[in-house]
Protein backbone atom coordinates (compact mmCIF):
# COMPACT_ATOMS: atom_id res chain seq x y z
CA UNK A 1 -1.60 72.45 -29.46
CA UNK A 2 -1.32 73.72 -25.82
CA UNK A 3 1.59 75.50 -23.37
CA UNK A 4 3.15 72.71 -21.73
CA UNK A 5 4.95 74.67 -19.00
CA UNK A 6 5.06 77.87 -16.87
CA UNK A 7 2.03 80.67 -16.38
CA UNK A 8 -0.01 79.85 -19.27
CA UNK A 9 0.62 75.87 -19.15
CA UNK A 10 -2.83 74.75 -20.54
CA UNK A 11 -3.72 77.44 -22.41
CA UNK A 12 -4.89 76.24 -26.50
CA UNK A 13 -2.77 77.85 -29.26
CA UNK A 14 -4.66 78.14 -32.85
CA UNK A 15 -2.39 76.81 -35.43
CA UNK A 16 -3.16 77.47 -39.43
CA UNK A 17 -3.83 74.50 -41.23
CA UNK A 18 -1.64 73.47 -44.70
CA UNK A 19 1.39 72.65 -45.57
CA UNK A 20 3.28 75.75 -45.22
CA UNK A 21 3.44 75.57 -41.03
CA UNK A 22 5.17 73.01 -39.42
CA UNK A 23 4.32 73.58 -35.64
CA UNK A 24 7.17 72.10 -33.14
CA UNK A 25 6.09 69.01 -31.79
CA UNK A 26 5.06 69.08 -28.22
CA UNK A 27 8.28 66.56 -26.98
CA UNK A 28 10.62 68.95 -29.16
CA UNK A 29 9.25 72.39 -26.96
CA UNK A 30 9.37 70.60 -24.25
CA UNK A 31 12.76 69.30 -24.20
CA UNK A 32 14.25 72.46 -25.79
CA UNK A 33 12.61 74.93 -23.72
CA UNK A 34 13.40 72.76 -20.25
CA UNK A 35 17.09 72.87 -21.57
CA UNK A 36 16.83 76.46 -22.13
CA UNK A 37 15.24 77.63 -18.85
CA UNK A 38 18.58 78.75 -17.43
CA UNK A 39 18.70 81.15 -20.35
CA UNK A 40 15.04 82.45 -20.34
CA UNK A 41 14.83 84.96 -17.72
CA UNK A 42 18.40 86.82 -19.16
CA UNK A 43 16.72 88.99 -21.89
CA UNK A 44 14.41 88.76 -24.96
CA UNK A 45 13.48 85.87 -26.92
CA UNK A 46 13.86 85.88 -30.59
CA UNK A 47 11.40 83.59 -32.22
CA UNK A 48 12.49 83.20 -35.84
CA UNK A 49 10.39 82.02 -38.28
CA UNK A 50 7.82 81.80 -35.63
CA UNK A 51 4.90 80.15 -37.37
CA UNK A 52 2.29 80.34 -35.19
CA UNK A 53 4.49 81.42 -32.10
CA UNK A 54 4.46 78.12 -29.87
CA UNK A 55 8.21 77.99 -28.95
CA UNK A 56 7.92 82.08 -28.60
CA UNK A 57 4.81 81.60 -26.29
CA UNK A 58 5.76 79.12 -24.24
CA UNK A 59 8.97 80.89 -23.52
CA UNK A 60 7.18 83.97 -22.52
CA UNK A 61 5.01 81.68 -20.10
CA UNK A 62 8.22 80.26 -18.74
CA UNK A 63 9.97 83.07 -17.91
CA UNK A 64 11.45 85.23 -20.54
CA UNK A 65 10.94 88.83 -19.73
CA UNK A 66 9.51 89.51 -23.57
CA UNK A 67 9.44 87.84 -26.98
CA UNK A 68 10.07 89.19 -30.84
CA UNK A 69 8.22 86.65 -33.37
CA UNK A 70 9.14 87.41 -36.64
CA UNK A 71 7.11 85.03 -39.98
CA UNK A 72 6.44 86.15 -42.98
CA UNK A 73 3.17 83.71 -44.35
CA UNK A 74 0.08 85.36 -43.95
CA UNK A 75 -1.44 82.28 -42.10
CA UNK A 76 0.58 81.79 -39.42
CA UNK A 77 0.46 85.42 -38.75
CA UNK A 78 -3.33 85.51 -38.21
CA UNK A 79 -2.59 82.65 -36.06
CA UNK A 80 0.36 84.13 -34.10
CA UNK A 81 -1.64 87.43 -33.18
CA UNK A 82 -4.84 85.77 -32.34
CA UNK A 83 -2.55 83.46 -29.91
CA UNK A 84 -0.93 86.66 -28.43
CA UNK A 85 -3.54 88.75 -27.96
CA UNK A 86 -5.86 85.71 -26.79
CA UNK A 87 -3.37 84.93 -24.17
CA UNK A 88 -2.92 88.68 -23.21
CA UNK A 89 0.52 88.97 -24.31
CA UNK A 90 0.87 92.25 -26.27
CA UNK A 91 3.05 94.01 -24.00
CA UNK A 92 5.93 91.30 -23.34
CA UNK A 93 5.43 90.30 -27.28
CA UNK A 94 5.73 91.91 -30.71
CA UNK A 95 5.19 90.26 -33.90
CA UNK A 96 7.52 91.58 -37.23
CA UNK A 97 6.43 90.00 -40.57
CA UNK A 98 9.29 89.79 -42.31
CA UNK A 99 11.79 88.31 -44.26
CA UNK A 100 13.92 86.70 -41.00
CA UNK A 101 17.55 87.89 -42.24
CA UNK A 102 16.14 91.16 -43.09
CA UNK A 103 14.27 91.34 -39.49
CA UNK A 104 17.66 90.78 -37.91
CA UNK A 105 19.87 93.54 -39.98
CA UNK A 106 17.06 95.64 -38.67
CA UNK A 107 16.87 94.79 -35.26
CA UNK A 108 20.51 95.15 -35.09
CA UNK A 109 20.05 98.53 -36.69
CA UNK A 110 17.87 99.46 -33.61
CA UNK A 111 20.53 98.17 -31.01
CA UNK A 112 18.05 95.38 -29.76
CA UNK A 113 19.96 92.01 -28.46
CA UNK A 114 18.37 88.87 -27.28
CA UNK A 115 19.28 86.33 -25.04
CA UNK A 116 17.58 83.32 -26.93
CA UNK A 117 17.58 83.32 -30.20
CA UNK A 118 15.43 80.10 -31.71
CA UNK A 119 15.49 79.41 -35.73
CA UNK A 120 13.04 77.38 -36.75
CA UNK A 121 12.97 77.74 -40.56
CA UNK A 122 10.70 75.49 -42.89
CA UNK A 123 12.44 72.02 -43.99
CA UNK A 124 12.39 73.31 -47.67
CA UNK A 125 13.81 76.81 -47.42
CA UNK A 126 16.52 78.24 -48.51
CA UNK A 127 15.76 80.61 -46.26
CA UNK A 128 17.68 79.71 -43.07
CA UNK A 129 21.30 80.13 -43.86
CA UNK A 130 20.59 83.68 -44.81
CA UNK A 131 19.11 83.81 -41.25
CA UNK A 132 21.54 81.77 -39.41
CA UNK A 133 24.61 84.19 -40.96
CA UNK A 134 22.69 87.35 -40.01
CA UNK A 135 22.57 85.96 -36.63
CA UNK A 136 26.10 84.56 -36.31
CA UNK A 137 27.58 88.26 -37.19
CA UNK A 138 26.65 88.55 -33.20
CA UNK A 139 25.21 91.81 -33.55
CA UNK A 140 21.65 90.90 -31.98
CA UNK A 141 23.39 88.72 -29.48
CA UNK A 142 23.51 89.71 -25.45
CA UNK A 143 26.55 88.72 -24.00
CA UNK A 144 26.69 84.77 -23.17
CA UNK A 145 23.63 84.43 -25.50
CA UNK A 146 22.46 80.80 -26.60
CA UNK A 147 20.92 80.21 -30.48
CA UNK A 148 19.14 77.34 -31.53
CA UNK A 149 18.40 75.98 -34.69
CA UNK A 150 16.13 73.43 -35.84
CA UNK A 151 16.79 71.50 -38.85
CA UNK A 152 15.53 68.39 -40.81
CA UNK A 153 18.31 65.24 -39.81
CA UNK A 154 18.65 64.87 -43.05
CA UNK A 155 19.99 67.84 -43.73
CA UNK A 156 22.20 69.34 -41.03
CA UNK A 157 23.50 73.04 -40.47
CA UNK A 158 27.19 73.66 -41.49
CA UNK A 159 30.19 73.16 -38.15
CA UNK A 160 30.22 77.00 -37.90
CA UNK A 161 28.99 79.75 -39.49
CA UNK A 162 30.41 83.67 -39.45
């Protein structure tokens, strides 16, 4: 997996192996970040459930000012911070492992809002609702903020939420 677009377009990202990382497919980050690069350069990035940081990264290389990753699985962790630091990132980028509702309560604790937020929660988790509600009470939102969520087509998010 490489960055398709922006400063570091070229540049390899190390993904874990196994089953418990789905990486976004290339046409996926491509299309969603070219939609989003209106947004990019308003704020942070929040990278939920960040795997191994490719949608967080390649936001960073396209213009947002700095990037929160938050994953919890050990793997994709190694992988994330050996992509950040590899691609001399650590001062637009900080990595949280945690529990991605629990990251948000705390980030809104802190006062920090994002201009992009980006869900990307394993297929088979239960996981992203509890995310998706932490994020819909608005309270790490800038103003005129945009969040995405991937989601199997199988199974599609609720018509609102909060």
């Amino acid at each position: 997996m490489r960055v398709l677009a922006g400063t570091l377009k070229g540049q390899r990202l190390v993904v874990p192996g196994g089953p418990t990382t789905r990486p976004t497919g290339d046409r996926v980050r491509i299309a969603c970040l070219d939609t989003l690069m209106p947004y990019l350069g308003r704020g942070p990035f929040l990278d939920l459930f960040a795997g191994a940081g490719g949608v967080g990264i390649e936001a960073l290389s396209r213009g947002a000012p700095s990037a929160v990753f938050v994953e919890a699985d050990a793997a994709a962790l190694r992988a994330l911070r050996d992509n950040i630091e590899r691609l001399d990132l650590p001062e637009r980028a900080r990595v949280t492992r945690d529990d991605a509702a629990r990251a948000i309560a705390a980030m809104a604790r802190r006062g920090e809002r994002f201009a992009v937020v980006f869900l990307d929660p394993p297929y088979a988790s239960s996981d992203a609702a509890g995310a998706l509600a932490a994020v819909a009470t608005g309270e790490v939102l800038a103003p005129d903020a945009v969040v995405v969520l991937q989601h199997a087509t199988k199974s599609p998010p609720p018509c609102a939420v909060g």
